[in-house]
C-alpha atoms as a PDB file:
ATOM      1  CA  UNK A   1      39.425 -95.640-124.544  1.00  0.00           C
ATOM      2  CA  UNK A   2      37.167 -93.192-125.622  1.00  0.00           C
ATOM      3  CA  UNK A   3      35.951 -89.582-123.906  1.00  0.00           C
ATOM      4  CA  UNK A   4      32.955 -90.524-122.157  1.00  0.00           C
ATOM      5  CA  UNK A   5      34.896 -93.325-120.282  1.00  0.00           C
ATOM      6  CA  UNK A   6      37.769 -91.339-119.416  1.00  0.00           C
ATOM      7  CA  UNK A   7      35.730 -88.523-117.625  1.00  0.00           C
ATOM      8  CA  UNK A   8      33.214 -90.958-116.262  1.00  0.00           C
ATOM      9  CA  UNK A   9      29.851 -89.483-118.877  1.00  0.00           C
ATOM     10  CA  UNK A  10      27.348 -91.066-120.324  1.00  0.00           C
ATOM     11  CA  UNK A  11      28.072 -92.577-123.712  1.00  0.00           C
ATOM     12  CA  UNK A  12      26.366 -89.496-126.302  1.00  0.00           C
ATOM     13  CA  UNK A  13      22.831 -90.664-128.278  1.00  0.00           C
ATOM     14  CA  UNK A  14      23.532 -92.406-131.385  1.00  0.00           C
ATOM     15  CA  UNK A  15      21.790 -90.185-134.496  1.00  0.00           C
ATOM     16  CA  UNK A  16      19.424 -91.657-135.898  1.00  0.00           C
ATOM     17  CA  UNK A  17      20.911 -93.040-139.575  1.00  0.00           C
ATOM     18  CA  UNK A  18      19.065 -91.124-142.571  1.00  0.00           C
ATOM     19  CA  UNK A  19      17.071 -94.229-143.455  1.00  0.00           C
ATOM     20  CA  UNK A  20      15.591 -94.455-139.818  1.00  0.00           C
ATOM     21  CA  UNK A  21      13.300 -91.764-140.568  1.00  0.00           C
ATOM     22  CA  UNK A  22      10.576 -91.846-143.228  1.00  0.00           C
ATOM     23  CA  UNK A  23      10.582 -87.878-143.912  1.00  0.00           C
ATOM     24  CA  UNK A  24       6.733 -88.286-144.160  1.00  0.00           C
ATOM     25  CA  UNK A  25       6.754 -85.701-140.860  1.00  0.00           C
ATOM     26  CA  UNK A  26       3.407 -88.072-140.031  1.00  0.00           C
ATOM     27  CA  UNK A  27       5.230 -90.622-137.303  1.00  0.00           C
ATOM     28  CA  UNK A  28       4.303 -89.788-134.001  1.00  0.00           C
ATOM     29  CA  UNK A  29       6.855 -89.281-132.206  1.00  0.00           C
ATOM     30  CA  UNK A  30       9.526 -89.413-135.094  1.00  0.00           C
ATOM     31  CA  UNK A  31      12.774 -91.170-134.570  1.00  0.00           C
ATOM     32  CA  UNK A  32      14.213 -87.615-134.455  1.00  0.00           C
ATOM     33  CA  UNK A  33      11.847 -86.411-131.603  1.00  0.00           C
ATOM     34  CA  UNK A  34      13.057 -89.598-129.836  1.00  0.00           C
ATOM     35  CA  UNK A  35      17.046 -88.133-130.617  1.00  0.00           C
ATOM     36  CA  UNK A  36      16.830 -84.941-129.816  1.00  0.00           C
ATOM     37  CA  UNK A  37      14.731 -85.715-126.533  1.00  0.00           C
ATOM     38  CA  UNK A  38      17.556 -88.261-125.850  1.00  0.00           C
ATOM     39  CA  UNK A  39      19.906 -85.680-126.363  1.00  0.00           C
ATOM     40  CA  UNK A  40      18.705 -82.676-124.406  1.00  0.00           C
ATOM     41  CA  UNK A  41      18.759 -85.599-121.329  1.00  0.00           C
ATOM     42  CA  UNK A  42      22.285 -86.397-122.420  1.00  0.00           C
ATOM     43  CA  UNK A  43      23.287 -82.924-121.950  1.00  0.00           C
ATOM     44  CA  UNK A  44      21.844 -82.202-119.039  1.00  0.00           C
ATOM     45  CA  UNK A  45      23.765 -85.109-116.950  1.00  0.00           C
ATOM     46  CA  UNK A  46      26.949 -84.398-118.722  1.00  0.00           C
ATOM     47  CA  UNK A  47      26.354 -80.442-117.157  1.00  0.00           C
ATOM     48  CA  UNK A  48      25.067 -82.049-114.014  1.00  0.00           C
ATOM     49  CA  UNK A  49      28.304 -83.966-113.900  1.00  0.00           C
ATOM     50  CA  UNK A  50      30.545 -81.278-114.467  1.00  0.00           C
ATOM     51  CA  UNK A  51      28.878 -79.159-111.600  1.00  0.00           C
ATOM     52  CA  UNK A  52      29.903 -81.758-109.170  1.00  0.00           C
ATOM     53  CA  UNK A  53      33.321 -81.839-110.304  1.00  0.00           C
ATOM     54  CA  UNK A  54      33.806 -78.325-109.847  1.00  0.00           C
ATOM     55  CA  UNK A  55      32.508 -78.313-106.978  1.00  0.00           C
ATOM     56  CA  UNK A  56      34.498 -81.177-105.695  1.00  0.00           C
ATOM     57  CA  UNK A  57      38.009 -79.476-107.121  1.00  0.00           C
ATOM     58  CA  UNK A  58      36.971 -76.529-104.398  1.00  0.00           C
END
């Protein structure tokens, strides 16, 4: 079982694999700007979600 299942989170964003990008810096947005937006939304649940634990251990 992994992490995410056992506390109840949202699986983490999968990277984007070296070949997904073209390194050109032209795409718009890049697969990397996709990622890291993906990411920063990721971590802000998994924060949210800890928040309400805490606050239901009380």
């Amino acid at each position: 079982m992994s992490e995410h299942t056992k506390n109840n989170s949202p699986p983490e964003p999968e990277k984007p694999l070296k070949d997904d990008c073209c390194g050109g810096g032209s795409c718009c947005p890049c697969v990397w700007d996709a990622y890291f937006e993906k990411l920063d939304e990721w971590k802000d649940k998994v924060k949210m979600l800890e928040k309400e634990r805490e606050n239901t251990n009380q």
